[in-house]
Protein backbone atom coordinates (compact mmCIF):
# COMPACT_ATOMS: atom_id res chain seq x y z
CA UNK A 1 -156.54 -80.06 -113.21
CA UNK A 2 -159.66 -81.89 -114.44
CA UNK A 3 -161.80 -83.92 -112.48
CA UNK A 4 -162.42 -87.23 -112.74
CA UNK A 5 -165.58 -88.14 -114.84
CA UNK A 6 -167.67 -91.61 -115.58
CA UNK A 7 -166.60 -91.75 -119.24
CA UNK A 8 -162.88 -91.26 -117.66
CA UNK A 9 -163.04 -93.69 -115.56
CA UNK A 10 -164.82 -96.02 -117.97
CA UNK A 11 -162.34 -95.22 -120.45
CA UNK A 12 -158.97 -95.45 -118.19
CA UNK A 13 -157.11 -98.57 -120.03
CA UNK A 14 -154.55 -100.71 -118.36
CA UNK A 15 -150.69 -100.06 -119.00
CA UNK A 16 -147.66 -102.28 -118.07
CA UNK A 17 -147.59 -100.15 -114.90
CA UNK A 18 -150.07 -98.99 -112.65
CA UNK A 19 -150.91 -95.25 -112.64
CA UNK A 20 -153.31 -92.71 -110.99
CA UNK A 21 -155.61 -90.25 -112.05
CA UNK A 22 -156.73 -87.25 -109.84
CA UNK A 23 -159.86 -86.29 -108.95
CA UNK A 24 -158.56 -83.25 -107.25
CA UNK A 25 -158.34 -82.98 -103.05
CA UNK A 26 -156.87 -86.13 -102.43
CA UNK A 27 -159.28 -88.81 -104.62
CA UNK A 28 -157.68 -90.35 -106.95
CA UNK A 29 -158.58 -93.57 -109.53
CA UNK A 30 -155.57 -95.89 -109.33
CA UNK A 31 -155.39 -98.64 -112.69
CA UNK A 32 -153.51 -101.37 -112.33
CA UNK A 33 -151.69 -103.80 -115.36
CA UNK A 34 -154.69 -106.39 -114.06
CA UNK A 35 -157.19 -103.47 -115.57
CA UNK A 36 -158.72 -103.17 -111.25
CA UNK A 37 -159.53 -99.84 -110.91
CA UNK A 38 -159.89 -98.40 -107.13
CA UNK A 39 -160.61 -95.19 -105.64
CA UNK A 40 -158.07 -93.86 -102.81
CA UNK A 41 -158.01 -91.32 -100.79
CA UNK A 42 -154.27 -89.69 -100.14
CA UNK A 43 -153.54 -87.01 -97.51
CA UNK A 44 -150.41 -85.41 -96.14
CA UNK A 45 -150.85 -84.06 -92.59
CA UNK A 46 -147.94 -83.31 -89.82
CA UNK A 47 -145.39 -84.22 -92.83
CA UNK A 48 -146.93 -87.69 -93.30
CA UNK A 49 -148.58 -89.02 -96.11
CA UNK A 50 -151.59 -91.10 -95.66
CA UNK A 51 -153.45 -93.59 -98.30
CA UNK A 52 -156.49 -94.93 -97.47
CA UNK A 53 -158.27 -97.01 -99.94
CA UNK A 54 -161.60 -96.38 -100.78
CA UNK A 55 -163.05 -99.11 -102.82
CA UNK A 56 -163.60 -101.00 -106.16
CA UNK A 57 -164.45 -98.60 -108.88
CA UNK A 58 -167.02 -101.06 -109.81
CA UNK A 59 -168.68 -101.49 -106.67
CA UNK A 60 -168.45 -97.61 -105.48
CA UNK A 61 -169.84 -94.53 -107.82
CA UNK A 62 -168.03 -91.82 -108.55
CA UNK A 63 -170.40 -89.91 -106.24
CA UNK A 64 -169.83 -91.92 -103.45
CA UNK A 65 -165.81 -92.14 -103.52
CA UNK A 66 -166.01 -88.10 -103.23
CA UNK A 67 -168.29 -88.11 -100.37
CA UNK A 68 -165.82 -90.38 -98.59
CA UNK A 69 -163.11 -88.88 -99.62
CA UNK A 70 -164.81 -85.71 -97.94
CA UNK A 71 -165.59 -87.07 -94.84
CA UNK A 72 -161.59 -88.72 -94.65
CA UNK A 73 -160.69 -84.78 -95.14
CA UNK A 74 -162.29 -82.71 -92.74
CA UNK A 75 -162.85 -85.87 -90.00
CA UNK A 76 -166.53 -85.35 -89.97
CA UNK A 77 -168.09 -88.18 -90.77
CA UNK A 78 -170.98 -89.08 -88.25
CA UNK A 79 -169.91 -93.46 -88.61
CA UNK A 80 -167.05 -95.13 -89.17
CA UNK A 81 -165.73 -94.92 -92.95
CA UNK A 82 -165.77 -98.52 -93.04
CA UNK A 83 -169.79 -99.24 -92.41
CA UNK A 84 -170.36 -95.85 -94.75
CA UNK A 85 -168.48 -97.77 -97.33
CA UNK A 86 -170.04 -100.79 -97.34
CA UNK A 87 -173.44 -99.37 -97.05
CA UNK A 88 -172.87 -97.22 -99.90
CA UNK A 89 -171.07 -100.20 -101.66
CA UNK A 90 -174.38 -102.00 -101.42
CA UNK A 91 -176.79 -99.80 -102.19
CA UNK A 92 -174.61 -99.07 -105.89
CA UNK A 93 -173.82 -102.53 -106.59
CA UNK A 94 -178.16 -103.28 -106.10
CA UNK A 95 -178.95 -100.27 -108.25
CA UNK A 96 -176.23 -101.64 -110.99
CA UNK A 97 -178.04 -105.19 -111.15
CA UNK A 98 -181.32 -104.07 -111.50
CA UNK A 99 -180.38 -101.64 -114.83
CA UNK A 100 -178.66 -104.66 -116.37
């Protein structure tokens, strides 16, 4: 399986349905017909599946969406996903304006 890579993601079209792509461990891209494409994070544990979504895949890098994804795994992330994520969110959207 083959990760997930900028010029993937950058390249990932939309289709008349929506459709993932996996990043391996439980990231994946998800496109919908719109063209939005978010990261989420999907887990099975005790027989239950779990999808969490991680964010915009314009607002979050590709960095970023596996270092969540990480923490959602093994349950060690020192905050809440939620203020990591926006916090992250922030700091990628800022560096984005100032290179355009």
């Amino acid at each position: 399986m083959a990760l997930l890579t900028y010029q993937k993601i950058k390249n990932a079209k939309a289709k008349q349905k929506e459709y993932t792509l996996s990043d391996g461990s439980g990231l994946y891209l998800r496109v919908l017909p719109s063209g939005k494409k978010t990261f989420f994070f999907q887990n099975v544990k005790d027989g239950k599946k779990t999808k969490k979504q991680i964010g915009d895949a314009s607002l979050i890098s590709l960095e970023n969406a596996r270092k969540i994804a990480f923490d959602l795994r093994y349950n060690q992330a020192t905050q809440p996903v939620k203020k990591t994520l926006f916090k992250d969110a922030a700091k990628d959207f800022l560096a984005h304006k100032q290179r355009v």
